[in-house]
N, C-alpha and C. Protein backbone atom coordinates (compact mmCIF):
# COMPACT_ATOMS: atom_id res chain seq x y z
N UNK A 1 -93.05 69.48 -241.55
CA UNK A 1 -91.87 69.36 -242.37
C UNK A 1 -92.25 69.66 -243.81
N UNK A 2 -91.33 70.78 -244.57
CA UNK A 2 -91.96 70.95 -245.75
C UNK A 2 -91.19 69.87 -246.77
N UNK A 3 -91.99 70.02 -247.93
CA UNK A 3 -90.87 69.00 -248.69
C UNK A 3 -90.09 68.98 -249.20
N UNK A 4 -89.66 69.86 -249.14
CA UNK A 4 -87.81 70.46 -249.09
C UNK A 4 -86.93 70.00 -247.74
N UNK A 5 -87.62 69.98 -247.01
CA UNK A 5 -86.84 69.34 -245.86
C UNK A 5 -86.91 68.18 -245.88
N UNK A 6 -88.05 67.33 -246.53
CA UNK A 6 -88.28 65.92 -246.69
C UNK A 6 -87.22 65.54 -247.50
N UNK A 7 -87.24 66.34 -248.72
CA UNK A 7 -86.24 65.98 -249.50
C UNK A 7 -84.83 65.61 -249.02
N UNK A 8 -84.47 67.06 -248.35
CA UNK A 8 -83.29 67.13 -248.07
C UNK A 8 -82.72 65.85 -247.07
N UNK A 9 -83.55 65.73 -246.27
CA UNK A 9 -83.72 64.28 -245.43
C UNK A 9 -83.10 63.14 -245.82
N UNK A 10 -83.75 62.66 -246.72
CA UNK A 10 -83.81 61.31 -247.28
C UNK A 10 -82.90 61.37 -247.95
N UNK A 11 -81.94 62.64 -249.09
CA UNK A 11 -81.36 62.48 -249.78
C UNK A 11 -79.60 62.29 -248.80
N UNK A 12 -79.66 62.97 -247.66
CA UNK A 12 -78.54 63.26 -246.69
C UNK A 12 -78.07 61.54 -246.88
N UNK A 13 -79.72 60.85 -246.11
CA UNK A 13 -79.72 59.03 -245.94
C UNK A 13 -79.04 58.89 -246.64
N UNK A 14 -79.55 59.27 -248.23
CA UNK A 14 -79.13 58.16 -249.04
C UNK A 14 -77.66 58.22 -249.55
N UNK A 15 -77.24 59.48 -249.53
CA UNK A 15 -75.49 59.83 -249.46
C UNK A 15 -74.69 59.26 -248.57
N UNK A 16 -75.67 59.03 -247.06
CA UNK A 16 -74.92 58.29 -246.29
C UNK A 16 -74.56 56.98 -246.28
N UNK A 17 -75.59 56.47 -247.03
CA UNK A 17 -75.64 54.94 -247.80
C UNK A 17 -74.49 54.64 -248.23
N UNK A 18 -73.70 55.54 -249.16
CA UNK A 18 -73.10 55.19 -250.73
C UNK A 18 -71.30 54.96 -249.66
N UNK A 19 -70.58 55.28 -248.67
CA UNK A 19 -69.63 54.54 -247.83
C UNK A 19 -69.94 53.94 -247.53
N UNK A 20 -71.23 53.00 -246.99
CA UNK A 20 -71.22 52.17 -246.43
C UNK A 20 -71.59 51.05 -247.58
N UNK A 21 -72.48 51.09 -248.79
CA UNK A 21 -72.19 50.42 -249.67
C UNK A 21 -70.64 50.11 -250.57
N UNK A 22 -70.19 51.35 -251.00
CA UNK A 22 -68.47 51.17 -251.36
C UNK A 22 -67.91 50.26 -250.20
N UNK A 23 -67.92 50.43 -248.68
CA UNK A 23 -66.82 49.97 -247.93
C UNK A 23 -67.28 48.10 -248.02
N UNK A 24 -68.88 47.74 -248.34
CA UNK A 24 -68.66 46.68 -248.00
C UNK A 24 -68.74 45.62 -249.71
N UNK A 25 -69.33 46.82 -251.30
CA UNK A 25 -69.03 46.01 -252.32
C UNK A 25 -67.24 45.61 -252.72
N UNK A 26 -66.28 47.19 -252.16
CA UNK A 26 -64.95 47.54 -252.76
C UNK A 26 -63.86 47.01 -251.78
N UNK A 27 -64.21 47.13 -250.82
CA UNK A 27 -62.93 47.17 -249.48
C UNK A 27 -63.45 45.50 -248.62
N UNK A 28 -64.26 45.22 -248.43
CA UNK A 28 -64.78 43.87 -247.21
C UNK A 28 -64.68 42.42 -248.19
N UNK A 29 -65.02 42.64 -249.84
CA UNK A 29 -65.18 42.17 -250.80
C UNK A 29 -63.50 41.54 -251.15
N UNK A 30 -62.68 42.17 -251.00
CA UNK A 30 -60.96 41.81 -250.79
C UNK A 30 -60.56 41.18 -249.62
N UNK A 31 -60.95 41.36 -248.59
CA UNK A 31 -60.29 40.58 -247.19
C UNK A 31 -60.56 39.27 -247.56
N UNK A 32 -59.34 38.47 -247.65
CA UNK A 32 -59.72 37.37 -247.84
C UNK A 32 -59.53 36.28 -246.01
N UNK A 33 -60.34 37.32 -245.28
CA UNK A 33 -60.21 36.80 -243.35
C UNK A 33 -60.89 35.45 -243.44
N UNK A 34 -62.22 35.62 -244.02
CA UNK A 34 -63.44 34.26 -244.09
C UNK A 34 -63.61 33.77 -244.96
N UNK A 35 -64.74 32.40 -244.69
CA UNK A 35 -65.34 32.45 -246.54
C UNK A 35 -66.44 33.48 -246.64
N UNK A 36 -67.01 34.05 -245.77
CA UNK A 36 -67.77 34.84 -245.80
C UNK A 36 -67.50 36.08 -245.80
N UNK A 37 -68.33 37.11 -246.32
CA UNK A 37 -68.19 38.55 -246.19
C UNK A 37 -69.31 39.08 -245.34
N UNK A 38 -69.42 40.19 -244.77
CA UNK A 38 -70.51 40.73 -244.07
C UNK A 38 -71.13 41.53 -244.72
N UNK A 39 -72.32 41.49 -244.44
CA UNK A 39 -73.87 42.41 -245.02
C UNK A 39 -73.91 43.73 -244.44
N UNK A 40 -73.46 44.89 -244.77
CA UNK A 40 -73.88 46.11 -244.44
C UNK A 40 -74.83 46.30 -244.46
N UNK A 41 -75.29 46.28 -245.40
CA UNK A 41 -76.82 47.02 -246.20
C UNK A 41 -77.79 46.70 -245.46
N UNK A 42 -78.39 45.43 -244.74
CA UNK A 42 -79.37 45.52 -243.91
C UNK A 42 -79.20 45.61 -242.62
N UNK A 43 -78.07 46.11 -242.45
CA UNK A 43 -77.11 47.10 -241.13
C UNK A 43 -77.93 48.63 -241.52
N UNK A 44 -77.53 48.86 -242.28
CA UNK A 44 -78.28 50.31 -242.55
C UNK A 44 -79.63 50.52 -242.48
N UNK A 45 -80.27 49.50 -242.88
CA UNK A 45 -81.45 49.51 -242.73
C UNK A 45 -81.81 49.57 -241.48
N UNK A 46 -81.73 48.53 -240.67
CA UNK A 46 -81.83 48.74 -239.17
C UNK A 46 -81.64 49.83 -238.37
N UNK A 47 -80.34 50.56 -238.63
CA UNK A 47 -79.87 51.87 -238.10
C UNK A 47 -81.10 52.74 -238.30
N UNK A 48 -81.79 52.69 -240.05
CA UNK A 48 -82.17 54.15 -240.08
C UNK A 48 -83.87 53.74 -239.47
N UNK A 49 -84.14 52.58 -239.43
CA UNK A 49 -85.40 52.20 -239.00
C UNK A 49 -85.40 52.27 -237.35
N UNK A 50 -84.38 52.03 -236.80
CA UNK A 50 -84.07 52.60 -235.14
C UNK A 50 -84.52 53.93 -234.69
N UNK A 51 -83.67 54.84 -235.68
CA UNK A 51 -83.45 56.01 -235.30
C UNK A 51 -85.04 57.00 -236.00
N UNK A 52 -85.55 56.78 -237.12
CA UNK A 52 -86.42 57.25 -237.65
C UNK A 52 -88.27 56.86 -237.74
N UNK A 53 -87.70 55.37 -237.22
CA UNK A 53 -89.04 54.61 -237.08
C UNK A 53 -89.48 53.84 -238.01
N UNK A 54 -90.80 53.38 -237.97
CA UNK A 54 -91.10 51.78 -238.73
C UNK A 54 -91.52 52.46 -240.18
N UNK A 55 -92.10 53.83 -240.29
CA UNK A 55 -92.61 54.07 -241.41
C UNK A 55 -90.95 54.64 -242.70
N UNK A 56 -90.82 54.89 -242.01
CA UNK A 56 -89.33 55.42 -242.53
C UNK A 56 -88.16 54.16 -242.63
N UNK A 57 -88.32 53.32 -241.83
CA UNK A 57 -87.57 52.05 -241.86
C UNK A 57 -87.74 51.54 -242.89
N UNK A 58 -89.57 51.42 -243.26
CA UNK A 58 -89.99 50.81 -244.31
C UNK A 58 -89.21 51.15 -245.52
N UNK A 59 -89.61 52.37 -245.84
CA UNK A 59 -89.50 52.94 -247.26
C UNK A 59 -88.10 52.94 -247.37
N UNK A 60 -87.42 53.21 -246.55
CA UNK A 60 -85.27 53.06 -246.53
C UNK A 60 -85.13 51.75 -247.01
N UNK A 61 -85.76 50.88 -246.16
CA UNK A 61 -85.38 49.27 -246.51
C UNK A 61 -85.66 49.12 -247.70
N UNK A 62 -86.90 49.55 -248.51
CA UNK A 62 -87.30 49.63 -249.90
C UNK A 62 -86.53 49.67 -251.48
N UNK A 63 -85.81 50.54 -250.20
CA UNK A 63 -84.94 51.45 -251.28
C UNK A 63 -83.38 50.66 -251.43
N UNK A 64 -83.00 50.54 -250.37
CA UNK A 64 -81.62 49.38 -250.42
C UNK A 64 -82.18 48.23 -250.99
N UNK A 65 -83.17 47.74 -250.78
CA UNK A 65 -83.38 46.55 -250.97
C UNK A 65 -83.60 46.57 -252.72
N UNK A 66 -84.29 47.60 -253.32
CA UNK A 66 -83.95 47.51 -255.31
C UNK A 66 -82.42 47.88 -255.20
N UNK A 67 -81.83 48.81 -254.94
CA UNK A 67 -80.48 48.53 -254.73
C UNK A 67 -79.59 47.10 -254.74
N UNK A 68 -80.29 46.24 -253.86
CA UNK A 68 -79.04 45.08 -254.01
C UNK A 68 -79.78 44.25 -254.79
N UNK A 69 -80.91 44.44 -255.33
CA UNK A 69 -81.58 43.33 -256.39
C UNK A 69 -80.79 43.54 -257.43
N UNK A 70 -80.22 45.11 -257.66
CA UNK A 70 -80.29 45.46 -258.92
C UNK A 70 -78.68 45.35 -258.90
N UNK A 71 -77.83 45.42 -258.15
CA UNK A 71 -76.54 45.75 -258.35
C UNK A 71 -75.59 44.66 -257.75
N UNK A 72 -76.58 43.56 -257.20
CA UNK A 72 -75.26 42.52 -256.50
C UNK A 72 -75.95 41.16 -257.46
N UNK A 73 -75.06 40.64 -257.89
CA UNK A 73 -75.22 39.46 -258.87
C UNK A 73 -75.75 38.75 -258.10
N UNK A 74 -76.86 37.71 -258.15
CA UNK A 74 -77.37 36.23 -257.91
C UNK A 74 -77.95 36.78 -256.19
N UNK A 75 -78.22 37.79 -256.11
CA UNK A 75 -79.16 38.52 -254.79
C UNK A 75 -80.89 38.11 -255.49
N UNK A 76 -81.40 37.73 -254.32
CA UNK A 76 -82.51 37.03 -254.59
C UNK A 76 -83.80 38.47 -255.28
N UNK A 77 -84.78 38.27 -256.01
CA UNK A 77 -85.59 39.35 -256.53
C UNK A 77 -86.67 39.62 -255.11
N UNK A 78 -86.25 38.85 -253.85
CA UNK A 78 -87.29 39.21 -253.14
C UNK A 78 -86.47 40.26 -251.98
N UNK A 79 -85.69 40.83 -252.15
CA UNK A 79 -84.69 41.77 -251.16
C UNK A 79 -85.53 42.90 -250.72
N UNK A 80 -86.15 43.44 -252.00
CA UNK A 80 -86.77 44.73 -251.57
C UNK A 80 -88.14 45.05 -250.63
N UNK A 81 -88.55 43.83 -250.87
CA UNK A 81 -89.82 43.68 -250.19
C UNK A 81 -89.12 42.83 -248.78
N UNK A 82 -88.15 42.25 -248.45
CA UNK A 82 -87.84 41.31 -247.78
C UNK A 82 -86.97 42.68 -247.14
N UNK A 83 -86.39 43.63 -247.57
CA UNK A 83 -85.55 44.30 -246.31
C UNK A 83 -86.68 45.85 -246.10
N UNK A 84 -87.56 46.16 -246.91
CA UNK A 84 -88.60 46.97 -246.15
C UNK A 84 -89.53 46.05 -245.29
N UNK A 85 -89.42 44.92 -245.32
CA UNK A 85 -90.14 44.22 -243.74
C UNK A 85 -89.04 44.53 -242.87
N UNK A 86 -87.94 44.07 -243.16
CA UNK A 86 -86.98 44.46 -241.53
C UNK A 86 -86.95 45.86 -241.52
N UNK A 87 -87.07 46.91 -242.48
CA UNK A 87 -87.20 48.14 -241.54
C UNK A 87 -88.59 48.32 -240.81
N UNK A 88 -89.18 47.85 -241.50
CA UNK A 88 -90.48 48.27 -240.80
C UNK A 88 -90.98 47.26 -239.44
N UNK A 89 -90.42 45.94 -239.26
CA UNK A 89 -90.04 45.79 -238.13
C UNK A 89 -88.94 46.12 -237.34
N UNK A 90 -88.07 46.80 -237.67
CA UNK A 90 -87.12 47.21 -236.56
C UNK A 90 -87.28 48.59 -236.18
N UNK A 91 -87.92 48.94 -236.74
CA UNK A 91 -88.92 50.22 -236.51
C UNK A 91 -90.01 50.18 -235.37
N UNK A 92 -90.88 49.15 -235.82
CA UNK A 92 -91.64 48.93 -234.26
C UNK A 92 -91.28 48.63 -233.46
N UNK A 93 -90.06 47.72 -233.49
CA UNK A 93 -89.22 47.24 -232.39
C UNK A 93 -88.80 48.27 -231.29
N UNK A 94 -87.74 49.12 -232.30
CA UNK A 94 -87.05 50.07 -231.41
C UNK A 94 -88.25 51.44 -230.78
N UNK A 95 -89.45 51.63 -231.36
CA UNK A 95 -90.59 52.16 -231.29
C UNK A 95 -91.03 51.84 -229.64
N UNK A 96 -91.57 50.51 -229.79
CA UNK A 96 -92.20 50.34 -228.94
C UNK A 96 -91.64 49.21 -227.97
N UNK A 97 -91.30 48.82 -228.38
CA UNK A 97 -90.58 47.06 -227.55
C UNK A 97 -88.93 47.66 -226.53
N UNK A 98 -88.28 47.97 -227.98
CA UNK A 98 -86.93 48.56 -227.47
C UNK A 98 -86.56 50.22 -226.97
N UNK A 99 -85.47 50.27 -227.16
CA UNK A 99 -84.56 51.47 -227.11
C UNK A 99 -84.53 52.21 -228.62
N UNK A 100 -84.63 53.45 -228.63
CA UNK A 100 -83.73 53.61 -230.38
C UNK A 100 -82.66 54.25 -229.91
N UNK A 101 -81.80 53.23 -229.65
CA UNK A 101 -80.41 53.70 -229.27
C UNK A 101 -79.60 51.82 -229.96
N UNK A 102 -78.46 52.36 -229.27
CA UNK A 102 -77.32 51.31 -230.30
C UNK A 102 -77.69 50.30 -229.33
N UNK A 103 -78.52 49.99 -228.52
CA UNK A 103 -78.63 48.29 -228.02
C UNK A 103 -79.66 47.45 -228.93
N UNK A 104 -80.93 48.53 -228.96
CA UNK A 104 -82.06 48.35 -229.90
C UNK A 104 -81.79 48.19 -230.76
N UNK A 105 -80.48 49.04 -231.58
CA UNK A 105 -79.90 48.99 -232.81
C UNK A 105 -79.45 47.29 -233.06
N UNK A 106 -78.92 46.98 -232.44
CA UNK A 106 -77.92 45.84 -231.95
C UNK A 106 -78.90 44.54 -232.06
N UNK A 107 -79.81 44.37 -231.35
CA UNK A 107 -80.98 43.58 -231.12
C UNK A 107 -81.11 43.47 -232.41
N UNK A 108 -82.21 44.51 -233.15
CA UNK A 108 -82.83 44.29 -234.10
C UNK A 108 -82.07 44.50 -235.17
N UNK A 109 -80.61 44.78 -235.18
CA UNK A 109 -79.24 43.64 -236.36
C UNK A 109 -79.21 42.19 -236.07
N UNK A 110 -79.75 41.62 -235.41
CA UNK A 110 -79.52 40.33 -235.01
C UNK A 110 -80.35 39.66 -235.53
N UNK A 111 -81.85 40.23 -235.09
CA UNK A 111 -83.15 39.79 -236.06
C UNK A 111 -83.17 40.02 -237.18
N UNK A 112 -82.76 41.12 -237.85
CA UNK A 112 -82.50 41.30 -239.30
C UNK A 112 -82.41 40.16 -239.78
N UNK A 113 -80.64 40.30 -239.66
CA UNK A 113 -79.61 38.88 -240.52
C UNK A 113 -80.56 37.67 -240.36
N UNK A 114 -81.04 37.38 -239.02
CA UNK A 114 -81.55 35.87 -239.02
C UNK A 114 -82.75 36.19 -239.90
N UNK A 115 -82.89 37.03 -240.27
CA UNK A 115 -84.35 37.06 -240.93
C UNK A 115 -83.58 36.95 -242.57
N UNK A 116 -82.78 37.70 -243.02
CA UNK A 116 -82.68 37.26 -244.11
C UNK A 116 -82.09 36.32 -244.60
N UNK A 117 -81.08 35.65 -243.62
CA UNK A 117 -80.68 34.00 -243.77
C UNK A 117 -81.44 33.40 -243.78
N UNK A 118 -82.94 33.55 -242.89
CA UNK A 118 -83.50 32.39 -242.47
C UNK A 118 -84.17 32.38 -244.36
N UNK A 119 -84.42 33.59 -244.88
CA UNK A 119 -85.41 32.88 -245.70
C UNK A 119 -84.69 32.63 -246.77
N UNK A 120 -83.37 32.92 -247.14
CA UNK A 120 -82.32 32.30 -248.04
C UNK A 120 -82.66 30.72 -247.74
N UNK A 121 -82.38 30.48 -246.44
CA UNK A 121 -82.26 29.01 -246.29
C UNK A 121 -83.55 28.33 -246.78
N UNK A 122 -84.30 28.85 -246.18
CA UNK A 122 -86.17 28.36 -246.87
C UNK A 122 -86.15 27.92 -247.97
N UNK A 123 -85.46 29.10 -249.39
CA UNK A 123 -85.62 29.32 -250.85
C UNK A 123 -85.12 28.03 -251.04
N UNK A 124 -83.60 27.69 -250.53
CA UNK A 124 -82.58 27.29 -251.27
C UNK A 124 -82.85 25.58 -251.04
N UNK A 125 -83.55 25.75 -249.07
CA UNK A 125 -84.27 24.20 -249.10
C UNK A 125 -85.46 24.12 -249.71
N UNK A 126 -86.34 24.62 -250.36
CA UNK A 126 -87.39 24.58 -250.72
C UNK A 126 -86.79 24.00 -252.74
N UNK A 127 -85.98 24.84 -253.22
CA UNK A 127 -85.27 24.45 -254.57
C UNK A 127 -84.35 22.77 -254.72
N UNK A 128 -83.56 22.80 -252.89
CA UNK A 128 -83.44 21.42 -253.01
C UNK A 128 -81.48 21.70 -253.86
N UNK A 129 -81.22 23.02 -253.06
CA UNK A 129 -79.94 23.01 -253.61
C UNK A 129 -78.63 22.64 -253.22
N UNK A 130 -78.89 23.26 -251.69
CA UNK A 130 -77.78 23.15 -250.19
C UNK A 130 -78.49 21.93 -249.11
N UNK A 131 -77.81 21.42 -248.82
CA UNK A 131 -78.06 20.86 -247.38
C UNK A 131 -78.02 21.64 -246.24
N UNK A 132 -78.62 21.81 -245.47
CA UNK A 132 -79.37 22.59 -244.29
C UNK A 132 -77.83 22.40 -243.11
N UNK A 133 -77.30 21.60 -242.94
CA UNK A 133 -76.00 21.95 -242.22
C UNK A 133 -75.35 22.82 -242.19
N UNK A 134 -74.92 22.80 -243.68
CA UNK A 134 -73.40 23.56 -244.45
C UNK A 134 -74.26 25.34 -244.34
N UNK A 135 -75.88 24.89 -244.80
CA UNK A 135 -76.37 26.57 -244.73
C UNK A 135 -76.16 27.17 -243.72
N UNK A 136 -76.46 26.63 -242.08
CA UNK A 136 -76.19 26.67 -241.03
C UNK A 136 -75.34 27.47 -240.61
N UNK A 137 -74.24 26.57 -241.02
CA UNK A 137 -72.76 26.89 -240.45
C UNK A 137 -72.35 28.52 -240.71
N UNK A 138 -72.71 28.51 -242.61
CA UNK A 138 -72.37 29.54 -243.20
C UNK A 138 -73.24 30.63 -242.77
N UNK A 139 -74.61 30.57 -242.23
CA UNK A 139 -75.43 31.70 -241.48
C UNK A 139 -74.94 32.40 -240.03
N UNK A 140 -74.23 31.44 -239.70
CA UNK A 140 -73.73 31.58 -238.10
C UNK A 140 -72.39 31.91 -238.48
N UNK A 141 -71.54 32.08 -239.34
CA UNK A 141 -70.06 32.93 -239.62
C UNK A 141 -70.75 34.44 -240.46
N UNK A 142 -71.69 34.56 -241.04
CA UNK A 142 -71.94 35.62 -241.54
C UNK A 142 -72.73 36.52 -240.98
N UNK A 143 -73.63 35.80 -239.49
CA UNK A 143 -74.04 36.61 -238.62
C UNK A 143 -73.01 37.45 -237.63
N UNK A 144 -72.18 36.50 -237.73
CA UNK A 144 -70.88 36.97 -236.55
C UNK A 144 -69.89 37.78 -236.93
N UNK A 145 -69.42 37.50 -238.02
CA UNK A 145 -68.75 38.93 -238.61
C UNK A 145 -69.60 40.34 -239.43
N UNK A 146 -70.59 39.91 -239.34
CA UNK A 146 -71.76 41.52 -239.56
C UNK A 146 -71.92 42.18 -239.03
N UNK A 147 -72.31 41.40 -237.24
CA UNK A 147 -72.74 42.29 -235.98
C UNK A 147 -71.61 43.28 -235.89
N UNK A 148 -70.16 42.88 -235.69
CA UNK A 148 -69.57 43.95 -234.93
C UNK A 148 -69.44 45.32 -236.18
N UNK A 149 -70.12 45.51 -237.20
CA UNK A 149 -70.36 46.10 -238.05
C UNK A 149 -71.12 46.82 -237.67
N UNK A 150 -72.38 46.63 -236.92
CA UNK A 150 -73.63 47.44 -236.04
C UNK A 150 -73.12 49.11 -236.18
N UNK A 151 -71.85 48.68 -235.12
CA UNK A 151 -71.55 50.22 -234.32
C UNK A 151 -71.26 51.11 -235.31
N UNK A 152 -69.87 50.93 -236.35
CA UNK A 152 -70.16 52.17 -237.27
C UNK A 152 -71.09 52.28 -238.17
N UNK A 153 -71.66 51.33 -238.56
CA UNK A 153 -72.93 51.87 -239.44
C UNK A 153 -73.56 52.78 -238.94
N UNK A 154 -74.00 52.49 -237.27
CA UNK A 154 -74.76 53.06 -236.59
C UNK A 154 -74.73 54.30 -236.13
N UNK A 155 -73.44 54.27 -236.15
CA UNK A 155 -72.81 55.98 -235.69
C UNK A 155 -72.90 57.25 -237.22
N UNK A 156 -72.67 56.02 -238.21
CA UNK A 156 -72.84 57.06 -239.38
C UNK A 156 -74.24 57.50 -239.71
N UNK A 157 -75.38 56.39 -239.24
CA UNK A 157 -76.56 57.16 -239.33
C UNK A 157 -77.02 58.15 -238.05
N UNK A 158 -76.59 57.34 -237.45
CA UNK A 158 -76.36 58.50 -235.97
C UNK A 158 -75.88 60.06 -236.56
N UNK A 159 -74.95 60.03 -236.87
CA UNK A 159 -74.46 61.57 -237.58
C UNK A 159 -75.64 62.21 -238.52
N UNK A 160 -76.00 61.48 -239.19
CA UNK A 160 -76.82 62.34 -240.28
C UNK A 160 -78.39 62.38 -239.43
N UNK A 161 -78.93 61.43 -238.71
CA UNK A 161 -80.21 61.66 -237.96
C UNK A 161 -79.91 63.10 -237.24
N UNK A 162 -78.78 63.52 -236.27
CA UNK A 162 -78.86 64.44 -235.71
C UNK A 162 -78.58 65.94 -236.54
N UNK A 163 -78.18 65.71 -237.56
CA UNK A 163 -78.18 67.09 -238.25
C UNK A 163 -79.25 67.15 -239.77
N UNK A 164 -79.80 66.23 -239.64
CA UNK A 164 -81.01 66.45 -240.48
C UNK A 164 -82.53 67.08 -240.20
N UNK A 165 -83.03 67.94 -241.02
CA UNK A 165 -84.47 68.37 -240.32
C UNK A 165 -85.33 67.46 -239.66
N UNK A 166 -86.04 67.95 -238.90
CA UNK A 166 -86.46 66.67 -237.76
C UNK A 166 -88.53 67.38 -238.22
N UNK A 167 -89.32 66.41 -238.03
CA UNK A 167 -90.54 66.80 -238.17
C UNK A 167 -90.97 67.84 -236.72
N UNK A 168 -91.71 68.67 -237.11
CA UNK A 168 -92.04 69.33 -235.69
C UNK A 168 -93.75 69.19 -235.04
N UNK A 169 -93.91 69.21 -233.78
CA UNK A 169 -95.08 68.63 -233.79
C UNK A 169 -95.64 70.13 -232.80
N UNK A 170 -96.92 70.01 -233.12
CA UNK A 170 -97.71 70.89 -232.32
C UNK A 170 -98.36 70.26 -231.57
């Protein structure tokens, strides 16, 4: 792959990013359905770490992850390093454990979220701010309206994986 095609690659990703960030800072941000809103962004991550793998999961997750440090108010400073671990585990996942298809996809959205609730909850019991119930509750309504989010995220990276340059191997 030359690096013009690398380029072109990553930049396709990252265009593909910018609806699925608008639909869930501009449009999900108004439904007033829950108290909660759902997490795209480490939806995307997962998708592109499925479809591209753990090394590429990594560096995607990297990249959303200064993204929501930098652009979503009171988002913790550990996102970026905390959502290039879930690509780069949902990368090995769907690699070697799973499918890289939308079940694998699916799976390792599940591990995601609990992964980044779980360590919200850690921070916030460790600071001594929330009671561990109420965190609970609110982890298990924000896991549940994220998942069914999986599929189009998934399909939109689905679109750009299949018409993007692909590495070629000898």
């Amino acid at each position: 792959m030359t690096r013009h095609d690398f380029l072109v690659k990553w930049g396709v990703y990252a265009l593909a990013l910018l609806p699925v960030w608008f639909f869930e800072g501009y449009f999900l941000t108004r439904l007033p359905v829950t108290a909660v809103q759902p997490m795209l962004l480490p939806l995307a991550v997962v998708a592109v770490a499925v479809l591209e793998g753990c090394v590429g999961g990594a560096g995607f997750g990297l990249g959303v992850g200064l993204l929501c440090a930098c652009f979503y108010p009171g988002m913790e400073e550990w996102m970026p390093l905390g959502l290039a671990l879930v690509g780069l585990g949902a990368g090995l996942l769907a690699q070697y454990v799973l499918r890289q298809n939308l079940w694998g996809c699916l799976v390792c959205a599940l591990l995601a979220l609990a992964f980044v609730d779980g360590v919200r909850i850690l921070l916030r019991l460790a600071w001594g701010e929330y009671a561990l119930g109420p965190m609970l509750r609110l982890t298990g309504m924000e896991i549940g309206c994220s998942l069914p989010f999986v599929i189009p995220v998934y399909a939109v990276f689905l679109w750009v994986y299949r018409r993007v340059p692909k590495r070629t191997h000898f």
